[in-house]
C-alpha atoms as a PDB file:
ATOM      1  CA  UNK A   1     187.265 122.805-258.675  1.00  0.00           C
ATOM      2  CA  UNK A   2     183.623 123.593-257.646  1.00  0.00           C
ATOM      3  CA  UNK A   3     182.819 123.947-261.406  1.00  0.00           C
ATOM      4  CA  UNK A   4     183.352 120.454-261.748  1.00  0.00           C
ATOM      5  CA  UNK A   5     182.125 119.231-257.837  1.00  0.00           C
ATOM      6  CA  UNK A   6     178.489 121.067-258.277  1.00  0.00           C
ATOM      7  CA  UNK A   7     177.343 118.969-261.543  1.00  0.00           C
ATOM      8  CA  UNK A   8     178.668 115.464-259.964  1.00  0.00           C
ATOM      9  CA  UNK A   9     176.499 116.592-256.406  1.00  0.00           C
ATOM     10  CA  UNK A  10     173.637 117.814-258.639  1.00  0.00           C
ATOM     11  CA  UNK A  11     173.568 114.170-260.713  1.00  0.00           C
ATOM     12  CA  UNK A  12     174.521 112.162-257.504  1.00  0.00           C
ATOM     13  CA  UNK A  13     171.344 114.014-255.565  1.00  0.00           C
ATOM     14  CA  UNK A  14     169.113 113.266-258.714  1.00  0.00           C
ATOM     15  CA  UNK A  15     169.692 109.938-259.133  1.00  0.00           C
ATOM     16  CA  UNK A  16     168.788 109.787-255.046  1.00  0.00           C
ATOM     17  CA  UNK A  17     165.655 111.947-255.916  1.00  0.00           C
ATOM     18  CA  UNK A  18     164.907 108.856-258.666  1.00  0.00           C
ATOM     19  CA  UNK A  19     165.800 105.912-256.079  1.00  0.00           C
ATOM     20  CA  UNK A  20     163.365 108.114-253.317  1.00  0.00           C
ATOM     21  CA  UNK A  21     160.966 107.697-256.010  1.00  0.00           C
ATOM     22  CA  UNK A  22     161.027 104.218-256.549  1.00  0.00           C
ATOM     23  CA  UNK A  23     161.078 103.432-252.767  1.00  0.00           C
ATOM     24  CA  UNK A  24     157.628 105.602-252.561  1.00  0.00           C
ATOM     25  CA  UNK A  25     155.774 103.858-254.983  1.00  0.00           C
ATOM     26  CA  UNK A  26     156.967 100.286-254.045  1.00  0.00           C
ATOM     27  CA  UNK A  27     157.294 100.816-250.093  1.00  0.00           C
ATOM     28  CA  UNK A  28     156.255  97.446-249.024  1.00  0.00           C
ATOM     29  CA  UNK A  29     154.781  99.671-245.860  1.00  0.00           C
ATOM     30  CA  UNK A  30     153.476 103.071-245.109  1.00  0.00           C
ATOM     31  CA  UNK A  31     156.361 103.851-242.602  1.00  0.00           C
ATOM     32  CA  UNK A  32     158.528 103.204-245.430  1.00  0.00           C
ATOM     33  CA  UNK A  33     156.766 105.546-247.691  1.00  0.00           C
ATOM     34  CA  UNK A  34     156.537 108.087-245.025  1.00  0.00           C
ATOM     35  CA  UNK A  35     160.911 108.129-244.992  1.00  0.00           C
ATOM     36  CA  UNK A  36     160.949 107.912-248.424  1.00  0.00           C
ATOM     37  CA  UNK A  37     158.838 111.158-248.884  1.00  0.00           C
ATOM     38  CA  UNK A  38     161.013 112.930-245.965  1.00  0.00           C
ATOM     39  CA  UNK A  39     163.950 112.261-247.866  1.00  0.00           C
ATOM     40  CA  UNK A  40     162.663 113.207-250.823  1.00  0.00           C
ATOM     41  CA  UNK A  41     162.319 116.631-249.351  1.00  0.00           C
ATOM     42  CA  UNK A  42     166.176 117.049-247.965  1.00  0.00           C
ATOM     43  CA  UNK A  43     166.768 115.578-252.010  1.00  0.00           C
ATOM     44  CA  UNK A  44     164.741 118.597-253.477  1.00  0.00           C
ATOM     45  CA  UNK A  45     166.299 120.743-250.833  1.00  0.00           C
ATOM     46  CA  UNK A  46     169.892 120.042-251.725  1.00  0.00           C
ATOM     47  CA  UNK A  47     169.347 120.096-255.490  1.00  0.00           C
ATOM     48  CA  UNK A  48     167.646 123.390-255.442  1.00  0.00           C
ATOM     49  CA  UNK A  49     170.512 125.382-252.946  1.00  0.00           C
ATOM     50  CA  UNK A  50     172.961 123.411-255.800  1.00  0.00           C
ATOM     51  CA  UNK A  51     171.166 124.638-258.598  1.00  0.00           C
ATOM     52  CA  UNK A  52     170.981 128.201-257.048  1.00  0.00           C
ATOM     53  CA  UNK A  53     174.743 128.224-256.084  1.00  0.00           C
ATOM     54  CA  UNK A  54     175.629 127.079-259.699  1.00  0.00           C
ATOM     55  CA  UNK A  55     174.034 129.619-261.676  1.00  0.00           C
ATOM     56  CA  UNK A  56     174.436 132.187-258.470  1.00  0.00           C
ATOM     57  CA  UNK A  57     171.396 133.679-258.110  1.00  0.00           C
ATOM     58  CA  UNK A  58     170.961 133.823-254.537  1.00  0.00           C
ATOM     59  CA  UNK A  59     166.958 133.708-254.792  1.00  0.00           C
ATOM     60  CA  UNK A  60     166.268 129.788-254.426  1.00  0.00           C
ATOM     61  CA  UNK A  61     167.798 129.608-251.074  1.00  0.00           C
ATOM     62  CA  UNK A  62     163.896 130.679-249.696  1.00  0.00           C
ATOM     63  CA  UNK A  63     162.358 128.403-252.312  1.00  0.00           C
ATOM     64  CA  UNK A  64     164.125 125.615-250.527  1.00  0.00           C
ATOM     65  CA  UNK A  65     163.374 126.754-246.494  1.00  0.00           C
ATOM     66  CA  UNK A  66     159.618 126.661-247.515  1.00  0.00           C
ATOM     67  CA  UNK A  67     160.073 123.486-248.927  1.00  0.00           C
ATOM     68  CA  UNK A  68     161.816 122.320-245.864  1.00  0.00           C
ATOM     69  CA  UNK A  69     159.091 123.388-243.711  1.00  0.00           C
ATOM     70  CA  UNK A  70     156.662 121.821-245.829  1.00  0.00           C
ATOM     71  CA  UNK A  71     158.811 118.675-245.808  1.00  0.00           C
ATOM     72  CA  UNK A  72     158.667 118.647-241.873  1.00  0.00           C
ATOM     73  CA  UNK A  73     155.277 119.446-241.181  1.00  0.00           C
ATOM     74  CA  UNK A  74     154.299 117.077-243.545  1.00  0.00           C
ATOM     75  CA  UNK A  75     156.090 114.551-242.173  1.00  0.00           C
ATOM     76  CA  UNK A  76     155.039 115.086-238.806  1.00  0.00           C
ATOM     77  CA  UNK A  77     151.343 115.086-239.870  1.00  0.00           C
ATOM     78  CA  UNK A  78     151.455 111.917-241.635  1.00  0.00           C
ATOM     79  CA  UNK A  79     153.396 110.156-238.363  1.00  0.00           C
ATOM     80  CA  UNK A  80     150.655 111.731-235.934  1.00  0.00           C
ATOM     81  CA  UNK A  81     147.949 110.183-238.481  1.00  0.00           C
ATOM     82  CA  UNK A  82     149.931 106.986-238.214  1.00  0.00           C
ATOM     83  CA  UNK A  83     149.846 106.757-234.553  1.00  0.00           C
ATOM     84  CA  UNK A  84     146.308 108.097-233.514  1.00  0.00           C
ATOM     85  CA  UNK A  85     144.349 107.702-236.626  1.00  0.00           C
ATOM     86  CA  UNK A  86     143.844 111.835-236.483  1.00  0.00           C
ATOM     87  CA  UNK A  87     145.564 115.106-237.624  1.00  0.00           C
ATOM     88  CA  UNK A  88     143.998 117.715-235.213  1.00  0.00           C
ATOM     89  CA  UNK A  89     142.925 116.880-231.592  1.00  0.00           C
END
């Protein structure tokens, strides 16, 4: 049964990866492209621990934490550049 439910999550989560896409380069507004980009990350994310659990390898699962901290302090840089116009105080 999980032979067949990892391939359907893997497609499902890339064709979210492609619609993430779409809404980042056409955002009609930068808050839009800032939530498009965050969940482009948990995308990624989910596709790589898929991947890695499909061809069980066990070594993607710290490939996706950095990406999820990347993902997060990204995303909390570009809202604090949003709201005061600066990164560092």
């Amino acid at each position: 049964m999980i032979a067949l439910v990892i391939p359907l999550a893997l497609t499902l989560f890339s064709l979210g990866i492609l619609l993430n896409l779409y809404r980042l380069l056409i955002g009609p507004d930068i808050t839009d492209r800032i939530l498009a980009l965050d969940t482009l990350m948990i995308n990624s994310i989910a596709v790589i621990v898929l991947a890695d659990i499909q061809m069980q390898l066990g070594i993607l699962f710290e490939a996706a934490m950095l990406i999820a901290l990347m993902g997060f302090v990204g995303t909390v840089a570009m809202t604090k550049y949003l709201l005061r116009g600066d990164v560092i105080e």
